[in-house]
PDB file of N, CA and C in Angstrom:
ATOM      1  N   UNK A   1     -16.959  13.519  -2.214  1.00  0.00           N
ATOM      2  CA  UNK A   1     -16.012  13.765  -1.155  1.00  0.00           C
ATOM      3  C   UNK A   1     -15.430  15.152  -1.278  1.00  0.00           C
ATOM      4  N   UNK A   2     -14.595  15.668  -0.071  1.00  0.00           N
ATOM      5  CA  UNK A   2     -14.258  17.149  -0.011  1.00  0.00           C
ATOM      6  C   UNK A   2     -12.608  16.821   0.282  1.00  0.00           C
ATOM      7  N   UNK A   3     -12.181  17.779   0.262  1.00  0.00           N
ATOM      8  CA  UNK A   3     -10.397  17.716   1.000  1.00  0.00           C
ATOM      9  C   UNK A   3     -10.358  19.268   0.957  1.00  0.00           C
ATOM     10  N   UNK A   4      -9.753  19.556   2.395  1.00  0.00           N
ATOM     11  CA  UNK A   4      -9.320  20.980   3.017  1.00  0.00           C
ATOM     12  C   UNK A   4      -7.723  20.799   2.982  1.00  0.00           C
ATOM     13  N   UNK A   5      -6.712  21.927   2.545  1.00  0.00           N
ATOM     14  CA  UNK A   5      -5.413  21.604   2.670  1.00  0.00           C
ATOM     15  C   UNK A   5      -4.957  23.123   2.707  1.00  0.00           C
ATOM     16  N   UNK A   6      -3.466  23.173   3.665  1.00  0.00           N
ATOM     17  CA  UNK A   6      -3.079  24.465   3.823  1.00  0.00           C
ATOM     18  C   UNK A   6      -1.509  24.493   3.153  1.00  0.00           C
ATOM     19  N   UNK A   7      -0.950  25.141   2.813  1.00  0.00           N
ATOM     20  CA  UNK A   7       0.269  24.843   2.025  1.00  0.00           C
ATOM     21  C   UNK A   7       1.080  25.926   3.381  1.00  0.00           C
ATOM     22  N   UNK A   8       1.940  25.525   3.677  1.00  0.00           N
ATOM     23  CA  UNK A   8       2.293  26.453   5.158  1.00  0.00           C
ATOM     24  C   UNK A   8       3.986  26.182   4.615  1.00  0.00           C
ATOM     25  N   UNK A   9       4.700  27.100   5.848  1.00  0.00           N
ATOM     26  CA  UNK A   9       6.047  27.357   6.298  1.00  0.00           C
ATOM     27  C   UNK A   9       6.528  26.830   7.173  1.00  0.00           C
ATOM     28  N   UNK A  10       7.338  26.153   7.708  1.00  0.00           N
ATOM     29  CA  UNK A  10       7.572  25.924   9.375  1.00  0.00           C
ATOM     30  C   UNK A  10       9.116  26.048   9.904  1.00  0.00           C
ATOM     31  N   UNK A  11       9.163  26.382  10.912  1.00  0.00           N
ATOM     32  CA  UNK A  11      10.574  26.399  11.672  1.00  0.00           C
ATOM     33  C   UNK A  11      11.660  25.344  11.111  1.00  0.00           C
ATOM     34  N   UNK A  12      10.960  24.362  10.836  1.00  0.00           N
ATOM     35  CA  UNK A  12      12.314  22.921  11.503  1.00  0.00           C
ATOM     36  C   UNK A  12      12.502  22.335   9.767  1.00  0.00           C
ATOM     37  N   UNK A  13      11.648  23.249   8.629  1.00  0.00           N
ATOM     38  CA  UNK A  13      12.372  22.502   7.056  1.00  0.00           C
ATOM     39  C   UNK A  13      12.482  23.618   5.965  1.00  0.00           C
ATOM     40  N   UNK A  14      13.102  23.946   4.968  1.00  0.00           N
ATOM     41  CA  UNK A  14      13.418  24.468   3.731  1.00  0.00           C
ATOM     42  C   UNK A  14      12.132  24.705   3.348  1.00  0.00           C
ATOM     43  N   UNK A  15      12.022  23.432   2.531  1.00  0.00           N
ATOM     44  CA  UNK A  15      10.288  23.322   1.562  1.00  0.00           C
ATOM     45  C   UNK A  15       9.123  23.401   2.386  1.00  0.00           C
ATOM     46  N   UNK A  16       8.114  23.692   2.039  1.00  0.00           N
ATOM     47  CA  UNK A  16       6.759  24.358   2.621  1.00  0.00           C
ATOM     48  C   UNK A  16       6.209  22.672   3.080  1.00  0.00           C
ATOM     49  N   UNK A  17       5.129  23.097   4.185  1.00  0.00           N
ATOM     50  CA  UNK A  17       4.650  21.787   3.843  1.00  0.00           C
ATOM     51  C   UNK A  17       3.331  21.691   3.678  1.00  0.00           C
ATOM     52  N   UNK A  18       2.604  20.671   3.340  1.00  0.00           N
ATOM     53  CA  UNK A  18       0.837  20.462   3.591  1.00  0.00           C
ATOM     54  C   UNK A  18       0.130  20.286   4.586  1.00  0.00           C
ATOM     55  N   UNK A  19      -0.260  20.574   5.375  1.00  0.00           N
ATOM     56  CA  UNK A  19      -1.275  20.304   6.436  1.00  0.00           C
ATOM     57  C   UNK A  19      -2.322  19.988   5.801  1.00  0.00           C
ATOM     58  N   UNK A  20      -3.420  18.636   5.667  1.00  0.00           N
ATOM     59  CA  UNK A  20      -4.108  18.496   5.131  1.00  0.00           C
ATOM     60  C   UNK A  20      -5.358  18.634   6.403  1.00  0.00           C
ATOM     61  N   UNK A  21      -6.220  19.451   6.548  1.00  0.00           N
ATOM     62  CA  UNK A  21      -6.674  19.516   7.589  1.00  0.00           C
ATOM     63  C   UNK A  21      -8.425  19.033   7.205  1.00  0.00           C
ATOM     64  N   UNK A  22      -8.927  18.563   6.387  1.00  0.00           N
ATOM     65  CA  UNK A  22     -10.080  18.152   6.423  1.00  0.00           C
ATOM     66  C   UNK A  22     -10.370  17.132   5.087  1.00  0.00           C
ATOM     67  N   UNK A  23     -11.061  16.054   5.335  1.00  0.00           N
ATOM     68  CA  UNK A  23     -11.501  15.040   4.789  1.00  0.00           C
ATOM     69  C   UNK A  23     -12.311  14.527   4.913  1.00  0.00           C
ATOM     70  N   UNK A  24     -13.240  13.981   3.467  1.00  0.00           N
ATOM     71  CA  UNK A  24     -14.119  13.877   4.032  1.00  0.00           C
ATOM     72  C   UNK A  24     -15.169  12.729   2.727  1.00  0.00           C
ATOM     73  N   UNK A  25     -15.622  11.880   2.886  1.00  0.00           N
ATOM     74  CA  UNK A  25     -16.302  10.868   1.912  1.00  0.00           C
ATOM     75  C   UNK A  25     -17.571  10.184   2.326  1.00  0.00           C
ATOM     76  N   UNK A  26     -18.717  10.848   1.504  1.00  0.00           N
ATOM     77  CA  UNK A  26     -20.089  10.422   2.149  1.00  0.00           C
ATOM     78  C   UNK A  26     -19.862   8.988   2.154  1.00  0.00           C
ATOM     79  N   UNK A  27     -20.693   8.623   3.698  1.00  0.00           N
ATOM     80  CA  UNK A  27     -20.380   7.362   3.945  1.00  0.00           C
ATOM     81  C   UNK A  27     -20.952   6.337   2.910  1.00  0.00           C
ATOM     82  N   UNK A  28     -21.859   6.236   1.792  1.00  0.00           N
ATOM     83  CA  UNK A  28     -22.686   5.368   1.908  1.00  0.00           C
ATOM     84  C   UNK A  28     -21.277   4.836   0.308  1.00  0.00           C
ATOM     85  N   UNK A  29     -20.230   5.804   0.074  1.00  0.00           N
ATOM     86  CA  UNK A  29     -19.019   5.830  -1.029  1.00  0.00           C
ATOM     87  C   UNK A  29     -17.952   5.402  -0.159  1.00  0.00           C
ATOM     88  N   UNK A  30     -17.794   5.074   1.258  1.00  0.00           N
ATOM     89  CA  UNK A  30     -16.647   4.795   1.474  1.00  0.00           C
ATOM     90  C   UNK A  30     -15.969   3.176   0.901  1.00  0.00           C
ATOM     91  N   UNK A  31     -14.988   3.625   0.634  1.00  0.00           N
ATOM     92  CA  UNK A  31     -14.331   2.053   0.395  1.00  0.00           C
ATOM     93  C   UNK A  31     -14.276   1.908  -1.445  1.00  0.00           C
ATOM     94  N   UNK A  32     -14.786   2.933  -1.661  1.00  0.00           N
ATOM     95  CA  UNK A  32     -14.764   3.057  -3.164  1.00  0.00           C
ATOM     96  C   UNK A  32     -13.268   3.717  -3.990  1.00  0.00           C
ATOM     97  N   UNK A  33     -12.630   4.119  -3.082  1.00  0.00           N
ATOM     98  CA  UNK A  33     -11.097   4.821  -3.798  1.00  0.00           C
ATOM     99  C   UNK A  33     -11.408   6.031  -3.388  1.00  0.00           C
ATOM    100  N   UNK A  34     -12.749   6.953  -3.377  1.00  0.00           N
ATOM    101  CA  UNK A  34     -12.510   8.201  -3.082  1.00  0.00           C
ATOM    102  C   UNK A  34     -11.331   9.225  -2.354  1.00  0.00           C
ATOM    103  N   UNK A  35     -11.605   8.522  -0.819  1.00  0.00           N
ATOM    104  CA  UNK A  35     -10.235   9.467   0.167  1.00  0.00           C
ATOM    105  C   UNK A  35      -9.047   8.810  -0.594  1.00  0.00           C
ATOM    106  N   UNK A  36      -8.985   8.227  -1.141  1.00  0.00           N
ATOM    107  CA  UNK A  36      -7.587   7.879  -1.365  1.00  0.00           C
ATOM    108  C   UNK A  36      -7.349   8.794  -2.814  1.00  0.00           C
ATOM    109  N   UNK A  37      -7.943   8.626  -3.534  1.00  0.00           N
ATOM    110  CA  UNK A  37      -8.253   9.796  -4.745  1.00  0.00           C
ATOM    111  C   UNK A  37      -7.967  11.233  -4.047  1.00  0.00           C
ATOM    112  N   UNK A  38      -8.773  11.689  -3.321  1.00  0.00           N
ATOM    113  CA  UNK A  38      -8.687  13.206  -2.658  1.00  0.00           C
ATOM    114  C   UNK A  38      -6.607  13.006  -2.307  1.00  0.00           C
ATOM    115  N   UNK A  39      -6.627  12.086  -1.481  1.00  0.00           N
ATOM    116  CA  UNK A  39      -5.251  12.223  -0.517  1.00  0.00           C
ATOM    117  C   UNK A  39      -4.487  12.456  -1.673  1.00  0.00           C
ATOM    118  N   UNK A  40      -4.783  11.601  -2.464  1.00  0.00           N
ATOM    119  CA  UNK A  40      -3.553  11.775  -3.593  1.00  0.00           C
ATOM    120  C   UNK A  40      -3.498  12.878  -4.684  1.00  0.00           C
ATOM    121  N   UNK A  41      -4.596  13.547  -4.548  1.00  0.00           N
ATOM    122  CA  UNK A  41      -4.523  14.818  -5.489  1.00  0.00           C
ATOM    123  C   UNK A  41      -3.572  15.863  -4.195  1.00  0.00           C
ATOM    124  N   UNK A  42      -3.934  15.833  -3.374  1.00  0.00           N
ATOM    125  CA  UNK A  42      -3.045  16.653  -2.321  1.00  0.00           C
ATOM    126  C   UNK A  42      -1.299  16.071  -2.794  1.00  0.00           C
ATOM    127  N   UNK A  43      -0.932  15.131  -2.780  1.00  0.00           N
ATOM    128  CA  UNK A  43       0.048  14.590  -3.369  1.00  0.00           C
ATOM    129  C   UNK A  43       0.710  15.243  -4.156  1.00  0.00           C
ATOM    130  N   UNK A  44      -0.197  15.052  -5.445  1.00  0.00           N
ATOM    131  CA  UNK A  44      -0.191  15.871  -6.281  1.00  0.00           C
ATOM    132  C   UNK A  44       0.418  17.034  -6.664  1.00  0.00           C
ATOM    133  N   UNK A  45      -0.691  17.887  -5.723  1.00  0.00           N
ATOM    134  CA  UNK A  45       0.056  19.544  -5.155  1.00  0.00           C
ATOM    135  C   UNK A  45       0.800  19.995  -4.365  1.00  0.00           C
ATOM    136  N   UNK A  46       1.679  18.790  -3.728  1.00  0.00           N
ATOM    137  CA  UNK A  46       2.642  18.437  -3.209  1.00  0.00           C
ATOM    138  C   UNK A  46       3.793  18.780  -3.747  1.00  0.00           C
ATOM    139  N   UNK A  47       3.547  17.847  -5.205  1.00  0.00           N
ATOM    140  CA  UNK A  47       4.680  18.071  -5.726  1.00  0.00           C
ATOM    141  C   UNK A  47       4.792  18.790  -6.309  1.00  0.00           C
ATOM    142  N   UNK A  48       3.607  19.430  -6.698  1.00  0.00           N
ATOM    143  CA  UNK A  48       3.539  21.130  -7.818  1.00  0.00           C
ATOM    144  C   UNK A  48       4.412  22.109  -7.219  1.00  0.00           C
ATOM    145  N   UNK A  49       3.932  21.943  -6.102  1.00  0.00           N
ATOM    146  CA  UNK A  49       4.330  23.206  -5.325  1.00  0.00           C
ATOM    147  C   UNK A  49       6.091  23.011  -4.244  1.00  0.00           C
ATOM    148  N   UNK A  50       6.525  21.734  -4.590  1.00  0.00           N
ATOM    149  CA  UNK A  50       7.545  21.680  -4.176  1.00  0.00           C
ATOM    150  C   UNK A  50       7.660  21.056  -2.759  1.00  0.00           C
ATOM    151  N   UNK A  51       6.645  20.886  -2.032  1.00  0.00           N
ATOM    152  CA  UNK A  51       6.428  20.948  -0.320  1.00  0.00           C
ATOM    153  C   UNK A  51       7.399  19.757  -0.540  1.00  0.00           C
ATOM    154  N   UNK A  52       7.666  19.897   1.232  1.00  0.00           N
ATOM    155  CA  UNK A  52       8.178  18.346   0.892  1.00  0.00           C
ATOM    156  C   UNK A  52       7.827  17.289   2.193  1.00  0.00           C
ATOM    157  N   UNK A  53       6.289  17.752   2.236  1.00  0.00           N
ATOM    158  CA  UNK A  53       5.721  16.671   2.829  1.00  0.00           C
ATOM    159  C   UNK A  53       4.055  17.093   3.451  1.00  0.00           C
ATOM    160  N   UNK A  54       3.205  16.134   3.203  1.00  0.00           N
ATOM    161  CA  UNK A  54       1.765  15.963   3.653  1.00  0.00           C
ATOM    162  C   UNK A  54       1.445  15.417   4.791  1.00  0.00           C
ATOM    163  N   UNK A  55       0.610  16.421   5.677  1.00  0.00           N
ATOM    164  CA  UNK A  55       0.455  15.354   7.159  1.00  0.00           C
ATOM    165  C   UNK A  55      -0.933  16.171   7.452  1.00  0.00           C
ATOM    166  N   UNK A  56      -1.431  15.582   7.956  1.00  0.00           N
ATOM    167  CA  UNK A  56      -2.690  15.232   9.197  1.00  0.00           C
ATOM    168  C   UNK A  56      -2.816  14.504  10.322  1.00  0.00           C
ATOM    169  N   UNK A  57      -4.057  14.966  10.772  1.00  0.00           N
ATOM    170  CA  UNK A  57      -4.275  14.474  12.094  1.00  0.00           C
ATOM    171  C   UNK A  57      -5.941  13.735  11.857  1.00  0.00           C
ATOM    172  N   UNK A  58      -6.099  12.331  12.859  1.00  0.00           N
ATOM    173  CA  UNK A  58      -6.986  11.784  12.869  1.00  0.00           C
ATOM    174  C   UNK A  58      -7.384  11.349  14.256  1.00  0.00           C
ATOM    175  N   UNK A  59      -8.030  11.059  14.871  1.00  0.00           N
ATOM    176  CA  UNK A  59      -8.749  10.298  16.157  1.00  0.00           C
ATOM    177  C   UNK A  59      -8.418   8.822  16.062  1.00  0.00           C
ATOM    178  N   UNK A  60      -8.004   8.259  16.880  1.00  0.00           N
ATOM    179  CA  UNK A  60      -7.364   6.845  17.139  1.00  0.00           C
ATOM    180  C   UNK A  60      -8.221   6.044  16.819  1.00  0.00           C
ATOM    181  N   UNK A  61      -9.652   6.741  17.018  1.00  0.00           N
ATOM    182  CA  UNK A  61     -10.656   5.763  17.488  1.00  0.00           C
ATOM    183  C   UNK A  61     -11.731   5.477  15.515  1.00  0.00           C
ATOM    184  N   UNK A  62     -10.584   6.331  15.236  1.00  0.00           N
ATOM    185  CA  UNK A  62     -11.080   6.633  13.359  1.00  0.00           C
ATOM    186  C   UNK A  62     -10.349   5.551  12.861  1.00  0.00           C
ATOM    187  N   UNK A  63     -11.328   4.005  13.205  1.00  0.00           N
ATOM    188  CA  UNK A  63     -10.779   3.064  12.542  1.00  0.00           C
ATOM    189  C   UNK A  63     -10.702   3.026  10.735  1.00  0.00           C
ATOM    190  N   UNK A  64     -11.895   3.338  10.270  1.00  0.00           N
ATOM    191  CA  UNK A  64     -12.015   3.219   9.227  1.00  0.00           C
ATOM    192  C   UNK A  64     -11.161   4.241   8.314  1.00  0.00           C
ATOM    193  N   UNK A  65     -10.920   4.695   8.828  1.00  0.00           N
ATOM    194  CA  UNK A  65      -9.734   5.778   7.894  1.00  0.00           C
ATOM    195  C   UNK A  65      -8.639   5.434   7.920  1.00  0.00           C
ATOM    196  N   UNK A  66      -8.316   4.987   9.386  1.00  0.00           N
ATOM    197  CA  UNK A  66      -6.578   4.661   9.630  1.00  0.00           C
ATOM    198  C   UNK A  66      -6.265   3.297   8.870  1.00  0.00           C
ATOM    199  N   UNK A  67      -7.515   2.681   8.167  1.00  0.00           N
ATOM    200  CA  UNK A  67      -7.109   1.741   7.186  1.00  0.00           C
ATOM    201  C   UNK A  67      -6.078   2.374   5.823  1.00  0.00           C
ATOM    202  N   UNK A  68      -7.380   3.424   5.507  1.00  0.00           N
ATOM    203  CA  UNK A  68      -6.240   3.810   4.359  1.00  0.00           C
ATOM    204  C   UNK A  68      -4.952   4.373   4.849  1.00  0.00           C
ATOM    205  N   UNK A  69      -5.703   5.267   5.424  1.00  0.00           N
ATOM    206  CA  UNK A  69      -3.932   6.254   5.845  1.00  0.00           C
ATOM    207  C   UNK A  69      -3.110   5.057   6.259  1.00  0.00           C
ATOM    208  N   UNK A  70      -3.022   3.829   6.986  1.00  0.00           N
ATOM    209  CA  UNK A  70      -2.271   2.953   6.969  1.00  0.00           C
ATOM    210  C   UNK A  70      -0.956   2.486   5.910  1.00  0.00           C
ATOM    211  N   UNK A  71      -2.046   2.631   4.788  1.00  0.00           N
ATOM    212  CA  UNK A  71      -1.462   1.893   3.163  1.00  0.00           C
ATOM    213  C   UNK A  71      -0.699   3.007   2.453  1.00  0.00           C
ATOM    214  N   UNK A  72      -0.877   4.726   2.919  1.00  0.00           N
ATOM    215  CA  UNK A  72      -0.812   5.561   2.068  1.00  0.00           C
ATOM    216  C   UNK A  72       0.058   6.847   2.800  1.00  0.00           C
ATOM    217  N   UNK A  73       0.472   6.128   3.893  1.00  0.00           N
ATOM    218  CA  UNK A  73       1.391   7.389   4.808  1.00  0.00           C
ATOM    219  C   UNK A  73       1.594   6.809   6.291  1.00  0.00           C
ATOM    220  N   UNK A  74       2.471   6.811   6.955  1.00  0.00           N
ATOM    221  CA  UNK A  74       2.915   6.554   7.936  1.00  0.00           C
ATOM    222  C   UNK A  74       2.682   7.536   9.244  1.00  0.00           C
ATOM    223  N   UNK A  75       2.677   6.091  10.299  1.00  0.00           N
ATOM    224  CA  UNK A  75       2.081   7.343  11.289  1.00  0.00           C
ATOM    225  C   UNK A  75       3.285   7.528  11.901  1.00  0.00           C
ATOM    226  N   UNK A  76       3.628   9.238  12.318  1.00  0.00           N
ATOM    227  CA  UNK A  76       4.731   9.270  13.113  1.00  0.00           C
ATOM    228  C   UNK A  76       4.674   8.916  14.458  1.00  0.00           C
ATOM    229  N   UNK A  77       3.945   8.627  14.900  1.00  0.00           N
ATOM    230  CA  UNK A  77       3.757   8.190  16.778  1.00  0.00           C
ATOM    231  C   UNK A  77       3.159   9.408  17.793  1.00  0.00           C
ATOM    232  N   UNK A  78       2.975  10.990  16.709  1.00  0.00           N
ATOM    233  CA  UNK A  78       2.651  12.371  17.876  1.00  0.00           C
ATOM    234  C   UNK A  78       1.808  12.015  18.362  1.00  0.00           C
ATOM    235  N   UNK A  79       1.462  12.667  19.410  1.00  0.00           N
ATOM    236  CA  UNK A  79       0.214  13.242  19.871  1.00  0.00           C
ATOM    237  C   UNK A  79      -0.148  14.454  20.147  1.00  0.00           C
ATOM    238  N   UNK A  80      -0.862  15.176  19.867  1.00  0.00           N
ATOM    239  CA  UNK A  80      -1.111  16.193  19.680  1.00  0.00           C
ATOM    240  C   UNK A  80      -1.898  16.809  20.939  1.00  0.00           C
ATOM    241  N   UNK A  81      -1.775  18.017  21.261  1.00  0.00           N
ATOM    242  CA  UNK A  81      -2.702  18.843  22.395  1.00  0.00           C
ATOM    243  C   UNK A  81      -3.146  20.158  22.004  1.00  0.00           C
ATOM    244  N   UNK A  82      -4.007  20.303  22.433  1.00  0.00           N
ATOM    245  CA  UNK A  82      -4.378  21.306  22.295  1.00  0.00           C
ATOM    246  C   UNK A  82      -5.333  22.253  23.250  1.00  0.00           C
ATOM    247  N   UNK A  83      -5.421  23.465  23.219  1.00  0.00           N
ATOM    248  CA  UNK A  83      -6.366  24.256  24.531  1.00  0.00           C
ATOM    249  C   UNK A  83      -7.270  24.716  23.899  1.00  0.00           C
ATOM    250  N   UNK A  84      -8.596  25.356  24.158  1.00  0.00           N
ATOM    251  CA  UNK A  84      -9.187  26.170  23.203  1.00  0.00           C
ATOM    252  C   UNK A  84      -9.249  27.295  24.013  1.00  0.00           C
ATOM    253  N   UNK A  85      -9.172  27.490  25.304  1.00  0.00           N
ATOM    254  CA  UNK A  85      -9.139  28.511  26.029  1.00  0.00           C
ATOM    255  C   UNK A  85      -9.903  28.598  27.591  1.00  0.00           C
ATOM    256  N   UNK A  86     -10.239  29.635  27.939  1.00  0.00           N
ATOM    257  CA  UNK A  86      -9.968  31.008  27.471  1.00  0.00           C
ATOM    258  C   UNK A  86      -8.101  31.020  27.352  1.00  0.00           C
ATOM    259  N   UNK A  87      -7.899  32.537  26.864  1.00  0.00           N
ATOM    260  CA  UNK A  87      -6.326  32.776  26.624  1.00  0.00           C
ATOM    261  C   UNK A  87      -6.073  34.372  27.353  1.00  0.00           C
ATOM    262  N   UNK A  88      -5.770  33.897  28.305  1.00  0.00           N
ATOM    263  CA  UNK A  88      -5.699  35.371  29.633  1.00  0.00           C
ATOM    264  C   UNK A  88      -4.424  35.429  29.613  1.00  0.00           C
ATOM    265  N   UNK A  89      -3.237  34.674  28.961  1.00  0.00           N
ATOM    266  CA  UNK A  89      -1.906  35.521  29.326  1.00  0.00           C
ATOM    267  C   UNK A  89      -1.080  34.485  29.894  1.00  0.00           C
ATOM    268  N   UNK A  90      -1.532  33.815  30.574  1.00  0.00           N
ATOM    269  CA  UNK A  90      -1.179  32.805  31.342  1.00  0.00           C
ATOM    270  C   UNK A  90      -0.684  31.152  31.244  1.00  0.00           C
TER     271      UNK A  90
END
C-alpha cells in the first residue's frame, strides 16, 4: 500500500493540518489492516508535527473504504466542488 499526505496551514486554526490526499491498498490485501496501518502512521505524524487534525476526501460510492474510515474518523457531512477549468478570470 501507498499514502500521499500534505502537512498545510489554513485560515480558520493555529496548528497545521493534514490533508491526506492519496491512498491506496492493492486490492487482492484489502481487509488485511493495511489502510488502516497507512491512516494511522499519518496519525502518527500528526502528532509529531503537532497538526491538529487529519482529513480527506473519498467518493460516496467508495463503499469499501468508508468501512474503515467509518471506524477510524468521522465524516463531517462536506461536500466538496470543484472546477478544473478553463480559468479566464471569470
Amino acid at each position: 500500500g501507498l499514502v500521499h499526505y500534505l502537512l498545510h496551514r489554513s485560515t480558520t486554526a493555529i496548528a497545521p493540518s493534514i490533508y491526506l490526499q492519496d491512498l491506496f491498498t492493492d486490492a487482492n490485501l484489502r481487509g488485511a489492516g493495511i489502510g488502516r496501518a497507512l491512516i494511522e502512521g499519518v496519525y502518527a505524524e500528526a502528532g509529531r508535527t503537532g497538526a491538529g487534525r487529519v482529513y480527506w476526501h473519498t467518493h460516496e460510492t467508495n463503499i469499501t473504504a468508508r468501512h474503515l474510515y467509518d471506524r477510524i474518523a468521522t465524516n463531517g457531512g462536506f461536500i466538496m466542488y470543484s472546477h478544473a477549468g478553463p480559468f479566464d478570470g471569470h
